[in-house]
N, C-alpha and C. Protein backbone atom coordinates (compact mmCIF):
# COMPACT_ATOMS: atom_id res chain seq x y z
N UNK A 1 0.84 -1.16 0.00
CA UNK A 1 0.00 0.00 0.00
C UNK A 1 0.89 1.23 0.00
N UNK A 2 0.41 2.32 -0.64
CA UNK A 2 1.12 3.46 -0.93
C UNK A 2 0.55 4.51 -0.85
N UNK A 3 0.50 5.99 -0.20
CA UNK A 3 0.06 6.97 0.09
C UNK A 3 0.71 8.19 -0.18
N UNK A 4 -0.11 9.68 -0.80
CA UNK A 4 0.64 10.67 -1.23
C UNK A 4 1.37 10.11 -1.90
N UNK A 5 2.37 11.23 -2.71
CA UNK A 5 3.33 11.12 -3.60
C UNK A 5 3.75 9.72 -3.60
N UNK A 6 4.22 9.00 -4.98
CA UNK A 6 5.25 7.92 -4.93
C UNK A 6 6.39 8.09 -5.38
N UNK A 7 7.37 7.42 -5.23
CA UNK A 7 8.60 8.42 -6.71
C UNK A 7 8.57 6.97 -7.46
N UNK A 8 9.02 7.22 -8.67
CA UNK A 8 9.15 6.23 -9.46
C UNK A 8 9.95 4.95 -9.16
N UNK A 9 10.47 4.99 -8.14
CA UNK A 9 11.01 3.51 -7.73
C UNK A 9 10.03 2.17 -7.54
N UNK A 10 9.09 2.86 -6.74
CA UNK A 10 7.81 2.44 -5.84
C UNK A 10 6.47 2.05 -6.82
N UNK A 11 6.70 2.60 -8.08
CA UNK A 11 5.72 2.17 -8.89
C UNK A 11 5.13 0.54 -9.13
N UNK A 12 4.16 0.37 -9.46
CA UNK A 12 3.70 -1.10 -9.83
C UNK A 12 3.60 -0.92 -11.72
N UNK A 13 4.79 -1.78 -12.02
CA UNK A 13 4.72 -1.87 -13.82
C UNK A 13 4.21 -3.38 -14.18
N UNK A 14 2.92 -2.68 -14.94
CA UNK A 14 2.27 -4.22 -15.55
C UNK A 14 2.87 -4.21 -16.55
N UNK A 15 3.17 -5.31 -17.48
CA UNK A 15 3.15 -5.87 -18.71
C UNK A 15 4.50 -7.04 -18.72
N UNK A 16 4.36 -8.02 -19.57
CA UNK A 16 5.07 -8.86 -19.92
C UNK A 16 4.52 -10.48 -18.69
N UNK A 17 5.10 -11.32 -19.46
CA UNK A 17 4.75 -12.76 -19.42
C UNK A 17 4.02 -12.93 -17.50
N UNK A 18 4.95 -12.02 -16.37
CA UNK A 18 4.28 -12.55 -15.41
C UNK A 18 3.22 -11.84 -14.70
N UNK A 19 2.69 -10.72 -15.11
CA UNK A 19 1.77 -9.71 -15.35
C UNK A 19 1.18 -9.57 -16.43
N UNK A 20 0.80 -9.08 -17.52
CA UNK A 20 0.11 -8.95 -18.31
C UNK A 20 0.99 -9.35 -19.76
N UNK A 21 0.51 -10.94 -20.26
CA UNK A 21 1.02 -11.52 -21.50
C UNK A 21 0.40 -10.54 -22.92
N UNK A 22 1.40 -10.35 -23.96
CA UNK A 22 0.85 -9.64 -24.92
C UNK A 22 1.54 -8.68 -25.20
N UNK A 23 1.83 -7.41 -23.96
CA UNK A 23 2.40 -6.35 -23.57
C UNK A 23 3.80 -6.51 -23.65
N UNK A 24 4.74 -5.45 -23.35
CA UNK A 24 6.16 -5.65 -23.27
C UNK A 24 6.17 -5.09 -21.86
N UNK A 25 7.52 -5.27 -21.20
CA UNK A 25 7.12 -4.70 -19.95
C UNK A 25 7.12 -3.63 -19.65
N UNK A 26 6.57 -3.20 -18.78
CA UNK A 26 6.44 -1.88 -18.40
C UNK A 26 5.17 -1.17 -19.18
N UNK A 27 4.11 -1.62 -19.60
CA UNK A 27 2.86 -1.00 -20.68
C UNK A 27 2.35 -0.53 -19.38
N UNK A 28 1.96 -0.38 -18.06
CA UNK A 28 0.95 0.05 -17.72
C UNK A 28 1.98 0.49 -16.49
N UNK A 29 1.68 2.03 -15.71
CA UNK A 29 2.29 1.97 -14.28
C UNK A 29 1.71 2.96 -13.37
N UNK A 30 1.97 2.46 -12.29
CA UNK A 30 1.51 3.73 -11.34
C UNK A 30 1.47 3.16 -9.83
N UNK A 31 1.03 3.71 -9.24
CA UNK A 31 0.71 3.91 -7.58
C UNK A 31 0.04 2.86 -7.14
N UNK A 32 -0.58 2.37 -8.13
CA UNK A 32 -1.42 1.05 -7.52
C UNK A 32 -1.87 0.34 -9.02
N UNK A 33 -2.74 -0.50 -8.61
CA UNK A 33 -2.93 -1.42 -9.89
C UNK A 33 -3.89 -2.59 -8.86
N UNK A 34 -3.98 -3.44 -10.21
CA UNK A 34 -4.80 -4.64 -10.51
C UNK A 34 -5.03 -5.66 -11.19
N UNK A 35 -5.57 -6.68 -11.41
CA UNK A 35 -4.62 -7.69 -12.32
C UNK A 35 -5.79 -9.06 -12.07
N UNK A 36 -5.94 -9.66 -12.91
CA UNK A 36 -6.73 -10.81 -13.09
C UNK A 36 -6.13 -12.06 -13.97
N UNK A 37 -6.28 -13.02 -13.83
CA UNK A 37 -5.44 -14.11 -14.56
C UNK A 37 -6.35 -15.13 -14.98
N UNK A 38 -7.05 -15.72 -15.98
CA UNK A 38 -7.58 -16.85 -16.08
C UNK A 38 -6.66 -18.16 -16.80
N UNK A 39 -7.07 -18.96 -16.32
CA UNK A 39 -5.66 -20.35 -17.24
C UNK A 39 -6.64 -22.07 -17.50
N UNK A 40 -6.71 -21.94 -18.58
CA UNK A 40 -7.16 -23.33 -18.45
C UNK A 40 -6.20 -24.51 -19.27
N UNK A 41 -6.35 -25.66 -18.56
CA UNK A 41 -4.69 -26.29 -18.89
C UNK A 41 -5.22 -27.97 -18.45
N UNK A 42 -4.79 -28.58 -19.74
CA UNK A 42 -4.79 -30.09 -19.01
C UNK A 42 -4.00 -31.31 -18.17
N UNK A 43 -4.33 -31.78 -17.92
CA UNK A 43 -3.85 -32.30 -16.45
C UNK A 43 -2.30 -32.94 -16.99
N UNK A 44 -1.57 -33.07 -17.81
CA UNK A 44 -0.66 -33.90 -17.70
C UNK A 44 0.62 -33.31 -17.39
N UNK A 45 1.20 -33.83 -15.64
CA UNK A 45 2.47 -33.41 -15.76
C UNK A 45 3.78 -32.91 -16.50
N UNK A 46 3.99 -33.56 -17.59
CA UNK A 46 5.19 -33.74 -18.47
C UNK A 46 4.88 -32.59 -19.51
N UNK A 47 3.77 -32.28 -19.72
CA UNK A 47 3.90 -31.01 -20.95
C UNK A 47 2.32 -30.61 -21.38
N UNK A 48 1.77 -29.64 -20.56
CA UNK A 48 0.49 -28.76 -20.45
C UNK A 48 0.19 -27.90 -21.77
N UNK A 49 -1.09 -27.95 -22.20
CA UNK A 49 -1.38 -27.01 -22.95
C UNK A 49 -2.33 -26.17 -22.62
N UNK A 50 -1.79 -24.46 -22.85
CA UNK A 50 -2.54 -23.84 -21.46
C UNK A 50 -3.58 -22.97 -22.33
N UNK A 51 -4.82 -22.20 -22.36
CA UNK A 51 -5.53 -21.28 -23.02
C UNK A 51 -5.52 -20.61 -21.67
N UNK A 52 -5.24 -18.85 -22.02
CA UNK A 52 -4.92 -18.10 -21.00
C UNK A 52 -5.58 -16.52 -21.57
N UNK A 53 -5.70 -15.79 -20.61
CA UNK A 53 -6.70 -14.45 -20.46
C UNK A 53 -5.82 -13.96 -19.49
N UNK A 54 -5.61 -12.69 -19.19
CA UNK A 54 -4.89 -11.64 -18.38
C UNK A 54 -5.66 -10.16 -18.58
N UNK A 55 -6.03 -9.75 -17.69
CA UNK A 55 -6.22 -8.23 -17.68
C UNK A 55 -5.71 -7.29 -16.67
N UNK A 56 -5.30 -5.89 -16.41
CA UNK A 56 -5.16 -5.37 -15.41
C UNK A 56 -5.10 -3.71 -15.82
N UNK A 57 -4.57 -3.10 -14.61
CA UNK A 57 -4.23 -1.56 -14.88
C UNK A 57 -3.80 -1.11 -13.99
N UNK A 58 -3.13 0.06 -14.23
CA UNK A 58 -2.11 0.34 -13.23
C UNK A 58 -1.98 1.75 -13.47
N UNK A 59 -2.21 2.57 -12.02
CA UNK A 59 -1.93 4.01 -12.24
C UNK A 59 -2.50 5.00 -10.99
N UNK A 60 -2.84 6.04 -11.08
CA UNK A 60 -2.69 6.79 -9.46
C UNK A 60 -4.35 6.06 -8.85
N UNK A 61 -4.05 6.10 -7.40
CA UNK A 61 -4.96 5.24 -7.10
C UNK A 61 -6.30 6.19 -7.52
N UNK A 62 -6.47 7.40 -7.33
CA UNK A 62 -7.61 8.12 -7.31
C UNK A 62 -8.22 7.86 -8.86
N UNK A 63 -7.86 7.07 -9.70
CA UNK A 63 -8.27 7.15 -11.01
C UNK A 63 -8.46 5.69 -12.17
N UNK A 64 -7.84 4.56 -10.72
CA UNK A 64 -7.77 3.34 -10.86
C UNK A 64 -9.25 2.84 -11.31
N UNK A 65 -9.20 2.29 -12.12
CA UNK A 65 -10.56 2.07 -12.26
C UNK A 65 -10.94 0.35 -13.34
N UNK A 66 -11.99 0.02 -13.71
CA UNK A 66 -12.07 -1.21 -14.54
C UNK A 66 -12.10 -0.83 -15.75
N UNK A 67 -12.59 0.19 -16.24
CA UNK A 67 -12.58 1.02 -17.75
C UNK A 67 -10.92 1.08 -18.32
N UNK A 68 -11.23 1.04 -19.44
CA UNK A 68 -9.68 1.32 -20.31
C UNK A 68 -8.32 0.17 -19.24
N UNK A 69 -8.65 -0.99 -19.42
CA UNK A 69 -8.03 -2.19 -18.42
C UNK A 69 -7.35 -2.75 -20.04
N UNK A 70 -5.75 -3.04 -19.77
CA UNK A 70 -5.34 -3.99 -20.90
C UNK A 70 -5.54 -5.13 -20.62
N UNK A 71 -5.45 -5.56 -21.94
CA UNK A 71 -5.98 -7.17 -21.65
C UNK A 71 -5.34 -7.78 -22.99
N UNK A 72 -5.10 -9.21 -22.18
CA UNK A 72 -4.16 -10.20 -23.29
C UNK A 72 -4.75 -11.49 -23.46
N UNK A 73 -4.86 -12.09 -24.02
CA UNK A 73 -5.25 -13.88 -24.78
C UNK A 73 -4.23 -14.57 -25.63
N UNK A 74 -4.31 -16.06 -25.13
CA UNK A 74 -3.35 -16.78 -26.15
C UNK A 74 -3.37 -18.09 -25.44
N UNK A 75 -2.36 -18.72 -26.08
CA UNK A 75 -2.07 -19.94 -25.79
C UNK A 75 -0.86 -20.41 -25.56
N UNK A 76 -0.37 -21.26 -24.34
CA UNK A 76 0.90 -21.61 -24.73
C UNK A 76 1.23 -23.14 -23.87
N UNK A 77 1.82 -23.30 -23.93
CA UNK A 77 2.53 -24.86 -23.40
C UNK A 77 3.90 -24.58 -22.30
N UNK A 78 3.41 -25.72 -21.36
CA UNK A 78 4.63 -26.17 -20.19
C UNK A 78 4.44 -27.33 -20.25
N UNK A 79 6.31 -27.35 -20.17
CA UNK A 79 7.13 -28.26 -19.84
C UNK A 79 7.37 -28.70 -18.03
N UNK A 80 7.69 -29.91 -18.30
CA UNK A 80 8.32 -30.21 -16.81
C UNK A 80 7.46 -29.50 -15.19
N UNK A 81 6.56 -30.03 -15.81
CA UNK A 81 5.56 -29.39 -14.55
C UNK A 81 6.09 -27.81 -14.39
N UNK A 82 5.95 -27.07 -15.63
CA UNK A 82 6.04 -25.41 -15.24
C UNK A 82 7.35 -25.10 -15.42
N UNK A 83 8.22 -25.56 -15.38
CA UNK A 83 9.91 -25.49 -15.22
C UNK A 83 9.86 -24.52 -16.67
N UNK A 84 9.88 -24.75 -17.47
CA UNK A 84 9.85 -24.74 -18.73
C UNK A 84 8.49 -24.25 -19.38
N UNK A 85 8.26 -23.19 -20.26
CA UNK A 85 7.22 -22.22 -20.90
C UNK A 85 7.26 -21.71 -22.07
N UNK A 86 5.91 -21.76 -22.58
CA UNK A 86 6.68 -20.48 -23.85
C UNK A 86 4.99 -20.24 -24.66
N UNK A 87 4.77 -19.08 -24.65
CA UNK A 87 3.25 -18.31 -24.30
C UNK A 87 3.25 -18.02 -25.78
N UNK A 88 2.03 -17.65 -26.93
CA UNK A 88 2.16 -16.89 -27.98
C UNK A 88 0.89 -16.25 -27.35
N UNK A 89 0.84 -14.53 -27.25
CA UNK A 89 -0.23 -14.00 -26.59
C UNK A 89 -0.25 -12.58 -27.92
N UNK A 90 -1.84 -12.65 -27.72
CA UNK A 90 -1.96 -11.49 -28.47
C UNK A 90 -2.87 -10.08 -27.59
N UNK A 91 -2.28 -8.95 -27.54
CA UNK A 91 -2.61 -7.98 -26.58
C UNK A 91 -3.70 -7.21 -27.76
N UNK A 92 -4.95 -7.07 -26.55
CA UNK A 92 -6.08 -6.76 -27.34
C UNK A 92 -6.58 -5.33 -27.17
N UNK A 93 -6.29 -4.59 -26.58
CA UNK A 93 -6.03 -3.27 -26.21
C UNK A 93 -5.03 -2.30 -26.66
N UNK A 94 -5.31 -1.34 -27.41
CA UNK A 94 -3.31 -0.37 -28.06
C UNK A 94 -3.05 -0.45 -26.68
N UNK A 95 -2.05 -1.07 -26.50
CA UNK A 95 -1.06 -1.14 -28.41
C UNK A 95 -1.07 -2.65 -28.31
N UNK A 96 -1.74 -2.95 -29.44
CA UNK A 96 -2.03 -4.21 -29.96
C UNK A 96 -0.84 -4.89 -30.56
N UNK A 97 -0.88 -6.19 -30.27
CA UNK A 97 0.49 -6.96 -31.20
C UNK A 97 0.40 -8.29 -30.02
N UNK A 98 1.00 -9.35 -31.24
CA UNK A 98 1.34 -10.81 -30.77
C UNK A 98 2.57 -10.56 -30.20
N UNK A 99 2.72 -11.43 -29.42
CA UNK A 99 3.96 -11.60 -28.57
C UNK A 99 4.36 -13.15 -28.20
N UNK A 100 5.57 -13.72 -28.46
CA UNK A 100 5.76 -15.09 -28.11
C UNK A 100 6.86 -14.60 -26.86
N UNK A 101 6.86 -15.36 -25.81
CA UNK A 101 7.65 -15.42 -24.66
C UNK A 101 8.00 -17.19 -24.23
N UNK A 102 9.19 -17.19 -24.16
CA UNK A 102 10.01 -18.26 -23.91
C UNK A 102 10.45 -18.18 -22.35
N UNK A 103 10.15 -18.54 -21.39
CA UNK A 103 10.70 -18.28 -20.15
C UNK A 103 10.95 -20.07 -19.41
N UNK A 104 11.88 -19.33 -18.18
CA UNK A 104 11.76 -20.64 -16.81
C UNK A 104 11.15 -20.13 -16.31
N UNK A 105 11.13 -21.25 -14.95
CA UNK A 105 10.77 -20.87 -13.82
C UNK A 105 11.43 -21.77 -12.94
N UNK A 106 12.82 -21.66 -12.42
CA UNK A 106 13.69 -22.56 -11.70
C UNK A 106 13.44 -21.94 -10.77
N UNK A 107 13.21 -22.22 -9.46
CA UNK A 107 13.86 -21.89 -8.16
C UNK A 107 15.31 -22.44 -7.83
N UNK A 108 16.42 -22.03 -7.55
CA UNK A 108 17.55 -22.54 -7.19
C UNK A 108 18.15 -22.71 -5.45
């Protein structure tokens, strides 16, 4: 939680694969924010195929609102129970554009 002024350190930046798929990072920022995730994915350990939805927004709290919210859709596949990813998402809000993301997710 954040009150009065923020300086730009302190900001919340949506966009990209673990916030809002579609986006590059940093598409949305501000003082506060919000964020929704839907995932539907079938059951097999060894390599998931996921259909996925993301929306959110981000910006001074007094103006935060559900209107003008980006939002992303797509599909993508995991490996190795999650270890392993790679999303093709298309952002449906300007600034519009497909996006493929290749990521991990190791804990070490």
């Amino acid at each position: 939680m954040s009150a009065g002024r923020v300086p730009v350190q302190s900001y919340w930046y949506l966009g990209g694969p673990p916030t809002l798929r579609g986006y590059g990072g940093g598409a949305t920022s501000g003082d506060a924010f919000w964020r929704a995730r839907l995932e539907l994915a079938n059951r097999w350990p060894a390599a998931r195929v996921v259909l996925f939805a993301d929306a959110g927004r981000a910006g001074p709290r007094d103006h935060l609102s559900l209107a003008k919210a980006l939002a992303g859709v797509g599909i993508g596949a995991s490996f190795i129970d999650g270890l392993i990813r790679i999303d093709l998402a298309r952002a449906i809000r300007t600034p519009t554009g497909w996006r493929l993301d290749f990521y991990a997710d190791a804990a070490l």
